[in-house]
C-alpha atoms as a PDB file:
ATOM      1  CA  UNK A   1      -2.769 -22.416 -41.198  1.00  0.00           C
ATOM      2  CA  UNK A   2      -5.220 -20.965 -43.942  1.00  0.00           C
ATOM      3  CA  UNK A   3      -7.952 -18.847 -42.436  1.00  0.00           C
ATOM      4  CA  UNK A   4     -11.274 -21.065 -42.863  1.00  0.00           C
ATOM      5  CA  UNK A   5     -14.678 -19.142 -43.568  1.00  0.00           C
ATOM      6  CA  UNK A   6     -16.568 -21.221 -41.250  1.00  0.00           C
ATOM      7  CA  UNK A   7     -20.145 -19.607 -42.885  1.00  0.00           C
ATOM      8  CA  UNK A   8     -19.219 -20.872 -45.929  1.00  0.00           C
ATOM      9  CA  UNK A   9     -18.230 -24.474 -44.145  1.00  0.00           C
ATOM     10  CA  UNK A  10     -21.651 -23.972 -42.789  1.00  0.00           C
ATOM     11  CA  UNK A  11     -23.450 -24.051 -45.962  1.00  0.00           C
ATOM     12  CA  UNK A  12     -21.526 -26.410 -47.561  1.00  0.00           C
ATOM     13  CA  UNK A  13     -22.026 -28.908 -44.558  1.00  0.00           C
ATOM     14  CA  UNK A  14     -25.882 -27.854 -44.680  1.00  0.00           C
ATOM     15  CA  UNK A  15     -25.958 -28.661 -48.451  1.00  0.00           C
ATOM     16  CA  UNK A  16     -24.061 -31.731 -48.612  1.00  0.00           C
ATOM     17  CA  UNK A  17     -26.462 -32.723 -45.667  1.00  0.00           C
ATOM     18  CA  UNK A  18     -29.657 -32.611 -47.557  1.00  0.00           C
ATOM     19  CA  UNK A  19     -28.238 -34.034 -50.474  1.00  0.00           C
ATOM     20  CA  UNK A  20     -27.289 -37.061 -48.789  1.00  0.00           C
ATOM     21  CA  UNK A  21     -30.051 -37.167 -45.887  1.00  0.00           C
ATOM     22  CA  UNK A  22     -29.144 -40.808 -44.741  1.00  0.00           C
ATOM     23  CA  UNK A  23     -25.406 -39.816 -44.627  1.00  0.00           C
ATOM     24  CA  UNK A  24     -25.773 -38.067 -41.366  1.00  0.00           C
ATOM     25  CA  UNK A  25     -27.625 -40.845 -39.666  1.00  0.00           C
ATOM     26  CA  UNK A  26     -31.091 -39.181 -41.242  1.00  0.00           C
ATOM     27  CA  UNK A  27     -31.268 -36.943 -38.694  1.00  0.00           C
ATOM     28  CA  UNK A  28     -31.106 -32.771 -38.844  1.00  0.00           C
ATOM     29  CA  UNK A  29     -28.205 -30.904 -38.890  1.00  0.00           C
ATOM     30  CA  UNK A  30     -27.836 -29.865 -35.269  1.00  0.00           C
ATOM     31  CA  UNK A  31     -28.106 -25.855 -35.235  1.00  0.00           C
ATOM     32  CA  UNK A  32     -24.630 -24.112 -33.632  1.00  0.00           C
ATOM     33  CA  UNK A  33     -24.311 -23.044 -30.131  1.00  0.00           C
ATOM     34  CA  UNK A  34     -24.260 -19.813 -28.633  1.00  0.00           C
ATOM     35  CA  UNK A  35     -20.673 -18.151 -27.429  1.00  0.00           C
ATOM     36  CA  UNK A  36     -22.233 -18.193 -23.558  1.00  0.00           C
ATOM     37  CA  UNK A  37     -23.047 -22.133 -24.067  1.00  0.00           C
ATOM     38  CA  UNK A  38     -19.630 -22.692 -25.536  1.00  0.00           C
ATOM     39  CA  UNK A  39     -17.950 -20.860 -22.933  1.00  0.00           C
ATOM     40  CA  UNK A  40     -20.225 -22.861 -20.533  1.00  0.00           C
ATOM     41  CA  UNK A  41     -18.878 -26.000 -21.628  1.00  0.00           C
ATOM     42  CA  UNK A  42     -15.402 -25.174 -21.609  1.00  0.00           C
ATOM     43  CA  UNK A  43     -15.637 -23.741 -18.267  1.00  0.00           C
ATOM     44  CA  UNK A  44     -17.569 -27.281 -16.588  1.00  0.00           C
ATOM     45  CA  UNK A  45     -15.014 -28.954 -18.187  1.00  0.00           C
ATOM     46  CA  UNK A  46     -11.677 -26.484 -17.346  1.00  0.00           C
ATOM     47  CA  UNK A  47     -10.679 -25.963 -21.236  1.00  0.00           C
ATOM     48  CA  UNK A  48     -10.607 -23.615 -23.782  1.00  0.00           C
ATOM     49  CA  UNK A  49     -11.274 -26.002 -27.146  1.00  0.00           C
ATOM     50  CA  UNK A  50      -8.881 -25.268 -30.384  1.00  0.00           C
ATOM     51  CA  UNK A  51      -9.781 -22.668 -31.856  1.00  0.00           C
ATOM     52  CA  UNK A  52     -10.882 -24.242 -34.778  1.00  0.00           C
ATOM     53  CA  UNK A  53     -13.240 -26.804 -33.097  1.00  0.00           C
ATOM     54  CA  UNK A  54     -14.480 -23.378 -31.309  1.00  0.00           C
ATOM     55  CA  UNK A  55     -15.601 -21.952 -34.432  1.00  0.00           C
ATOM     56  CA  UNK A  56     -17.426 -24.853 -35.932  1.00  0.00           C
ATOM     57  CA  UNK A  57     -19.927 -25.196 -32.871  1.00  0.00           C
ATOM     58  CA  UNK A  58     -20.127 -21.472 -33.293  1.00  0.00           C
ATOM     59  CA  UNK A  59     -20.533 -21.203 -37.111  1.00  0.00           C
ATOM     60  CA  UNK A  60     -21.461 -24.593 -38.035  1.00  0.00           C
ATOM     61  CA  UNK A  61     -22.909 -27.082 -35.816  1.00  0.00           C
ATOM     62  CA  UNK A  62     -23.066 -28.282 -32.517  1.00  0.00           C
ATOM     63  CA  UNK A  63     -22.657 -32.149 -34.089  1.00  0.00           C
ATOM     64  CA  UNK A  64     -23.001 -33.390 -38.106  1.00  0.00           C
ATOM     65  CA  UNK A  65     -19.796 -35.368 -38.706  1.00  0.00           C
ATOM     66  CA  UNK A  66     -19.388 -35.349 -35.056  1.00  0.00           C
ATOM     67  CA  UNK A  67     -20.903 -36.042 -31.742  1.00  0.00           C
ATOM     68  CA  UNK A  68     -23.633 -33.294 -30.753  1.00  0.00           C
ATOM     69  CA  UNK A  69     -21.994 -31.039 -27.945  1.00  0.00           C
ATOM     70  CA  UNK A  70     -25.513 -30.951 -25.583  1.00  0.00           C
ATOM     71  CA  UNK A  71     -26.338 -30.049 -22.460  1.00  0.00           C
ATOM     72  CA  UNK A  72     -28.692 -32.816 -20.469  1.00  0.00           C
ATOM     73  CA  UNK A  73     -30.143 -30.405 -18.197  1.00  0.00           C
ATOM     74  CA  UNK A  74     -27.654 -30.631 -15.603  1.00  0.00           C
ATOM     75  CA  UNK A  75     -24.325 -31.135 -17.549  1.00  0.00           C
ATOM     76  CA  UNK A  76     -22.177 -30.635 -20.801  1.00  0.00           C
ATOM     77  CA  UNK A  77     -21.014 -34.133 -22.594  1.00  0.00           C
ATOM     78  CA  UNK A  78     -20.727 -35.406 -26.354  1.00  0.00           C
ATOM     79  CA  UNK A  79     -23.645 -37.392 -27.168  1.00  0.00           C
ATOM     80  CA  UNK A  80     -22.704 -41.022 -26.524  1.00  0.00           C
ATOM     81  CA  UNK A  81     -20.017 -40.590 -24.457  1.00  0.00           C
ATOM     82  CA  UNK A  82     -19.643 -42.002 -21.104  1.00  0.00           C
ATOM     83  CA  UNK A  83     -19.162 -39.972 -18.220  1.00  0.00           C
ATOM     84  CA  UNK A  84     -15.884 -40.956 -17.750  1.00  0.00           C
ATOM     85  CA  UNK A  85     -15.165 -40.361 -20.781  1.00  0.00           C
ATOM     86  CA  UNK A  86     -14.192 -36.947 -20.466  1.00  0.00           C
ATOM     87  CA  UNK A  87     -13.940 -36.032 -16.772  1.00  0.00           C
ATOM     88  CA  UNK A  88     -10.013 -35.664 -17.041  1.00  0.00           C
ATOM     89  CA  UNK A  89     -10.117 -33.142 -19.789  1.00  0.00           C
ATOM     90  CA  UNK A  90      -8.025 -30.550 -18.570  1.00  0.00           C
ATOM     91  CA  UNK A  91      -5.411 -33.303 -18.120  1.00  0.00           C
ATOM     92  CA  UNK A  92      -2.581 -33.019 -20.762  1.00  0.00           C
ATOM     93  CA  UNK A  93      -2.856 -35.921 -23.629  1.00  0.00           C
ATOM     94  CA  UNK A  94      -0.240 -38.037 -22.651  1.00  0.00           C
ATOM     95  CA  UNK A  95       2.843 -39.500 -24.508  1.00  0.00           C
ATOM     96  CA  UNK A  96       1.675 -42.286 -26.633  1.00  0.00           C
ATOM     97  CA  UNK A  97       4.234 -44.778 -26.434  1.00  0.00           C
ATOM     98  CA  UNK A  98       4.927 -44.148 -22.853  1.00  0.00           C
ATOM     99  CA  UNK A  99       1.433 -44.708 -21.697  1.00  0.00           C
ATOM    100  CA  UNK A 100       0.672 -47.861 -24.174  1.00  0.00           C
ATOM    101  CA  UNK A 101       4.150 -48.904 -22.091  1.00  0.00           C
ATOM    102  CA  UNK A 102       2.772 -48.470 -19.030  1.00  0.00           C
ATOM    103  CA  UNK A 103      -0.570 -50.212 -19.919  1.00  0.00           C
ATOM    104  CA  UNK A 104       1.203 -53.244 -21.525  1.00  0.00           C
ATOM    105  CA  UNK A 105       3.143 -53.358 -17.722  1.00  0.00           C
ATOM    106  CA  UNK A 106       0.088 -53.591 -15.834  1.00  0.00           C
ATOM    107  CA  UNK A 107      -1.277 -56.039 -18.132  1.00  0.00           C
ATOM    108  CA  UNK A 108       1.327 -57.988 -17.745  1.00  0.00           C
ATOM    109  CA  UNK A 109       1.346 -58.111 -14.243  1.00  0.00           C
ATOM    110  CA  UNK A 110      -2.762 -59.324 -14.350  1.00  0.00           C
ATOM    111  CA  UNK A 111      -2.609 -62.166 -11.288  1.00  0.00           C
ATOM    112  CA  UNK A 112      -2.662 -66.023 -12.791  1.00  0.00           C
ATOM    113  CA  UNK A 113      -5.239 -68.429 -11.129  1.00  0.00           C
ATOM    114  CA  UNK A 114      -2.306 -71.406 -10.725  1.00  0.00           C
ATOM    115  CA  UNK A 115      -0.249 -68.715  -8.438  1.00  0.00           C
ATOM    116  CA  UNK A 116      -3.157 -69.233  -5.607  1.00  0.00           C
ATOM    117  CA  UNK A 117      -4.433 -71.364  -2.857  1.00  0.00           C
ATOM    118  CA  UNK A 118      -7.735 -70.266  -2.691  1.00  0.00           C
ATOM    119  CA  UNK A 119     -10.215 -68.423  -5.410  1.00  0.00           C
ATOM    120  CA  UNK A 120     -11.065 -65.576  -2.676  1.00  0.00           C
ATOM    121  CA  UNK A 121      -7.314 -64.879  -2.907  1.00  0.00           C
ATOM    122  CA  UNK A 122      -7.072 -64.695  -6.124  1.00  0.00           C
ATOM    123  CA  UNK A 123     -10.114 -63.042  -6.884  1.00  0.00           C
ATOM    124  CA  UNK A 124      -9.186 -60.520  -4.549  1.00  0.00           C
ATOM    125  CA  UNK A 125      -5.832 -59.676  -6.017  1.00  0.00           C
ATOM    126  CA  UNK A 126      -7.569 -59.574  -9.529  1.00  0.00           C
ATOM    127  CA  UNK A 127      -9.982 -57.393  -8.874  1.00  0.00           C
ATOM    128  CA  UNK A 128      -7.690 -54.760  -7.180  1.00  0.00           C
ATOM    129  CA  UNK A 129      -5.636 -55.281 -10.071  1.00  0.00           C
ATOM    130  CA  UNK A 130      -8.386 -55.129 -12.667  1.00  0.00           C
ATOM    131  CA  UNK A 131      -9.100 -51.378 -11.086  1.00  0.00           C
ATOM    132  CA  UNK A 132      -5.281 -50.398 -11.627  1.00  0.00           C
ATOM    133  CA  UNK A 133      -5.444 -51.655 -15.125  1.00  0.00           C
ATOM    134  CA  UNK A 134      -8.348 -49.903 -16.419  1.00  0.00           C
ATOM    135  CA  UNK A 135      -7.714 -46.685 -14.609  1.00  0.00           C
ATOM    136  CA  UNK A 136      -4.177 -46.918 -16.545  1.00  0.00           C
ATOM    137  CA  UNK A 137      -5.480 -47.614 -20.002  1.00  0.00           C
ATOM    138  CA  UNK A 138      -7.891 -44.622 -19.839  1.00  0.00           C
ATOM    139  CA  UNK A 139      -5.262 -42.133 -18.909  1.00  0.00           C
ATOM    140  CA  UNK A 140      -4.319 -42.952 -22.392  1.00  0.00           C
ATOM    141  CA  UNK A 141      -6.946 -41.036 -23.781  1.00  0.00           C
ATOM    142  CA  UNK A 142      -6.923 -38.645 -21.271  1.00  0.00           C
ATOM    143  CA  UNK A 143      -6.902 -34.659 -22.367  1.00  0.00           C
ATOM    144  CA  UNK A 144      -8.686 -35.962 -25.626  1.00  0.00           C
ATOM    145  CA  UNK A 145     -12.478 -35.666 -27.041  1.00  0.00           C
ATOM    146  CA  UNK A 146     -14.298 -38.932 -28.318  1.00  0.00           C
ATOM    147  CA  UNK A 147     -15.535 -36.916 -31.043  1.00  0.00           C
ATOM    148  CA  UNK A 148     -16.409 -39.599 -33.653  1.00  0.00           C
ATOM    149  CA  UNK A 149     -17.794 -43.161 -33.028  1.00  0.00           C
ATOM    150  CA  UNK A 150     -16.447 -44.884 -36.077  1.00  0.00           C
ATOM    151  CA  UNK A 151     -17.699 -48.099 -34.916  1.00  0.00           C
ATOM    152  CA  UNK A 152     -16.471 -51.630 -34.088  1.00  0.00           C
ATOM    153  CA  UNK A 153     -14.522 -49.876 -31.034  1.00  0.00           C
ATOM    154  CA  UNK A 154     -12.933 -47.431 -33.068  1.00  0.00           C
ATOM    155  CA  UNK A 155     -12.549 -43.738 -32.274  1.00  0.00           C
ATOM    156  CA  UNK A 156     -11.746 -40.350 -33.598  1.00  0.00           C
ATOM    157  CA  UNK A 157      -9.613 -37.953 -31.197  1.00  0.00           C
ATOM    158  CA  UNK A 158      -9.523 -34.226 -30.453  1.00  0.00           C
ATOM    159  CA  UNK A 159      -6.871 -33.615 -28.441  1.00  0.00           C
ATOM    160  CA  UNK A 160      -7.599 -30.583 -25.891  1.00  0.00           C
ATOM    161  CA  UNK A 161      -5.053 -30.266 -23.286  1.00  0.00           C
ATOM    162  CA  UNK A 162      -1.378 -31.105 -23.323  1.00  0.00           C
ATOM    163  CA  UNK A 163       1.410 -30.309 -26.253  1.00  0.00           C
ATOM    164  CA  UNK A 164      -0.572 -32.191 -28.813  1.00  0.00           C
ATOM    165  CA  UNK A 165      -3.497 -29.532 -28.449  1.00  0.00           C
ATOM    166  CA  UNK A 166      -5.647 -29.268 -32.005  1.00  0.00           C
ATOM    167  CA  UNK A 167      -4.587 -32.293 -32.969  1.00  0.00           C
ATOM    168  CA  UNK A 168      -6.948 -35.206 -34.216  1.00  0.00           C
ATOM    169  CA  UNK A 169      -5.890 -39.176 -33.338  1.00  0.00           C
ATOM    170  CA  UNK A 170      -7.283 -42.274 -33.943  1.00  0.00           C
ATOM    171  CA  UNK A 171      -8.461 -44.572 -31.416  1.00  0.00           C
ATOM    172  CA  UNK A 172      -7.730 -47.891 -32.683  1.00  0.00           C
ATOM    173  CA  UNK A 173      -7.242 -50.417 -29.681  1.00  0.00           C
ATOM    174  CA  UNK A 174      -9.803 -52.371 -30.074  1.00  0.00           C
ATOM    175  CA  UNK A 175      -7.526 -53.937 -32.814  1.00  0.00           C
ATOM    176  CA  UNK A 176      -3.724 -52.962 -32.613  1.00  0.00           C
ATOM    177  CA  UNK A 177      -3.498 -51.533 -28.987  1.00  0.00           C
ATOM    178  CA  UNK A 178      -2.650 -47.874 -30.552  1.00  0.00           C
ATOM    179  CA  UNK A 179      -3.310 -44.626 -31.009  1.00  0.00           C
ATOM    180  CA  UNK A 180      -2.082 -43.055 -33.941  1.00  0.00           C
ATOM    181  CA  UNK A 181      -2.112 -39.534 -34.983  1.00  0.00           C
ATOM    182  CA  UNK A 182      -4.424 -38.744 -38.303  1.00  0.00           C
ATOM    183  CA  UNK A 183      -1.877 -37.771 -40.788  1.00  0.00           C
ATOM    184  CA  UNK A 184      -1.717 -34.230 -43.224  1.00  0.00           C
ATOM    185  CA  UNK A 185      -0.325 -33.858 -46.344  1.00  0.00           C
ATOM    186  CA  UNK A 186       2.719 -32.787 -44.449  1.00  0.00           C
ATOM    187  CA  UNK A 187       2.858 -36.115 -42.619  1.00  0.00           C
ATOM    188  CA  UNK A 188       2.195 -34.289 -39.027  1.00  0.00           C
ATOM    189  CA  UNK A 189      -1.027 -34.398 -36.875  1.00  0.00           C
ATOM    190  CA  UNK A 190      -4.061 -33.015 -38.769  1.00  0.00           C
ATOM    191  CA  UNK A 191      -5.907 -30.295 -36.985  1.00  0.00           C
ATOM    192  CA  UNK A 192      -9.527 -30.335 -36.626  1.00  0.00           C
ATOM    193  CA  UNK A 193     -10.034 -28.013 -39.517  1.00  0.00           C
ATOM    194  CA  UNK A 194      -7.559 -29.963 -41.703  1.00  0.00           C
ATOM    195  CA  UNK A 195      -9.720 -33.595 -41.040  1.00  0.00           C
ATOM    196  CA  UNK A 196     -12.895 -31.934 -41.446  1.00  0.00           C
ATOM    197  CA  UNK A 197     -12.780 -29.759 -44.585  1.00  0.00           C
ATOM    198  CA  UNK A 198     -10.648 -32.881 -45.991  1.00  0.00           C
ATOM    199  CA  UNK A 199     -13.717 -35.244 -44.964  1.00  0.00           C
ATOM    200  CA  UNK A 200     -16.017 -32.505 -46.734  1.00  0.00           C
ATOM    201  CA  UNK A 201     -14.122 -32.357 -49.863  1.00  0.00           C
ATOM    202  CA  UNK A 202     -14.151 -35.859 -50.233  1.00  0.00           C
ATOM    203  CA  UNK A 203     -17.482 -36.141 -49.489  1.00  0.00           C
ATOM    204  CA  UNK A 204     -19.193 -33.892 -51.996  1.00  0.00           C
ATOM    205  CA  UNK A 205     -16.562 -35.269 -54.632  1.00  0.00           C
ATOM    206  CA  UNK A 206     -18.320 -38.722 -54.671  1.00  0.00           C
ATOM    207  CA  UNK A 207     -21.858 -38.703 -55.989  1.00  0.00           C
ATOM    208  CA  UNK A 208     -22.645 -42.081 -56.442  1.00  0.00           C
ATOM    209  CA  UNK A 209     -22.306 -45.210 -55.433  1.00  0.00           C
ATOM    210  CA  UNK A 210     -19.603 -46.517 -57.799  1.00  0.00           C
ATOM    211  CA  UNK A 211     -17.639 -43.324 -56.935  1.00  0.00           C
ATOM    212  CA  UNK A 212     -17.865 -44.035 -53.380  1.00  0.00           C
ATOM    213  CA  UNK A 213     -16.684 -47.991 -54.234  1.00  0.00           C
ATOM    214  CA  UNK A 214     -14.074 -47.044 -56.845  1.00  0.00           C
ATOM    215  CA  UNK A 215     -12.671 -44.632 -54.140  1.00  0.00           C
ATOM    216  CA  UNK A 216     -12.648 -46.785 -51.186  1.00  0.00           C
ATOM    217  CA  UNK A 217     -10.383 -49.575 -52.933  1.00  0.00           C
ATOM    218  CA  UNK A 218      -7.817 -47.022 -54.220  1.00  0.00           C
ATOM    219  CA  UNK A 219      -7.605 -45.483 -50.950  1.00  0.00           C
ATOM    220  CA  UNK A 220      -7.451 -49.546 -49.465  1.00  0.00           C
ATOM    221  CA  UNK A 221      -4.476 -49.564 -51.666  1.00  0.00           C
ATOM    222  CA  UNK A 222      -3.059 -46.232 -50.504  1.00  0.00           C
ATOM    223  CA  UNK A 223      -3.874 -43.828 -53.292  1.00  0.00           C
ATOM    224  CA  UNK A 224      -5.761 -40.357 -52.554  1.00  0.00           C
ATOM    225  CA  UNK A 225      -6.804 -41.732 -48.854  1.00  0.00           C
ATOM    226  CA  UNK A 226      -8.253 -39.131 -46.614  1.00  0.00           C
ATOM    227  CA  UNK A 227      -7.211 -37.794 -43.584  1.00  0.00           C
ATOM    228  CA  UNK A 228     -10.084 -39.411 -41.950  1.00  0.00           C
ATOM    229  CA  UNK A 229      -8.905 -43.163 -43.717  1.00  0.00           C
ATOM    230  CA  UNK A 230      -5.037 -42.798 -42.443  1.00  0.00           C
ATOM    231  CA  UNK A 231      -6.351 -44.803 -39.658  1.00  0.00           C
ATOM    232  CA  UNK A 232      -2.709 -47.008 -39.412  1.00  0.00           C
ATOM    233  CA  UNK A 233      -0.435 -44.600 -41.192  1.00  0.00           C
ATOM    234  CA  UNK A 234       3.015 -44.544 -40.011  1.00  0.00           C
END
């Protein structure tokens, strides 16, 4: 992969931030962190991040496009996220369409009222099958960061542990039940660097608000669409 200058990234990020203001929720481009508080981090939560997610908290920011990377006082977590969230992060990213396999299987087995004599009963078996159920469908995100709310239910990925290391998904169950990988050029798994200095690019290309509308509805039709937009690519 091209070498990145992640002090240039840095002041194009910090320019592109003033210019817009409101485009990063009108709030001020969180300062890097440290190497100790990275290393911190990645020690609480038994990683080492890709390398080029490494360098932008180092060179760039602790948050912008992203979550902020904070520390509450007595832990490390992405701002947002829930604790569970990211308490399995040393656990490799699994197969995707083994574990949306094994999640349709448990949902399938989810205990029907008519099959019971008594609510207790039923309620019983539900709830201990509830537990199994959820447990299963968040080992599907397992080994991966929640790095980007895009809202409506929808996430962006970095994938930490496991053989799809670097590599940024999208989170888009609350729709079509999958996770898909954000597509390069190349039509593999964009790395961090690749989805953010595409996201920049983009991003200091459109100037205006017909740009921005002109843009969205050729990339709704499939022409010049981000990394960031491939959200159902194939």
């Amino acid at each position: 992969m091209q070498a990145v200058n992640w002090d240039e990234v840095r002041d194009r990020t910090a320019a592109l931030h003033a210019r817009q203001g409101t485009g990063f929720a009108g709030q001020e481009l969180p300062e890097p962190l440290s190497e100790t508080q990275v290393c911190q981090a990645e020690e609480q939560f038994g990683v080492e991040f890709p390398e080029d997610y490494r360098q932008y908290l180092l060179h760039v920011s602790a948050g912008g496009r992203v979550r902020k990377l904070q520390f509450n006082g007595s832990r490390w977590d992405w701002d947002g996220a829930c604790y569970q969230d990211h308490e399995k992060l040393h656990v490799p990213f699994p197969d995707h369409d083994t574990a949306m396999t094994a999640s349709e299987d448990a949902w399938d087995r989810q205990p029907k009222r008519e099959d019971y004599l008594t609510d207790a009963a039923y309620q019983a078996d539900h709830d201990a099958w509830r537990e199994v159920a959820y447990a299963i469908e968040a080992a599907r995100a397992t080994g991966a960061v929640f790095l980007h709310d895009d809202g409506c239910g929808f996430y962006t990925l970095l994938v930490v542990s496991g053989p799809m290391r670097g590599t940024m998904w999208f989170d888009g169950r609350a729709t079509c039940d999958r996770l898909n990988p954000l597509l390069n050029d190349d039509r593999q798994a964009a790395t961090f660097a690749e989805w953010y200095l595409d996201w920049l690019a983009h991003e200091e290309s459109l100037t205006t608000p017909d740009q921005r509308r002109a843009a969205r509805e050729s990339w709704h039709a499939g022409v010049g669409r981000p990394i960031w937009y491939r959200w159902f690519d194939s």
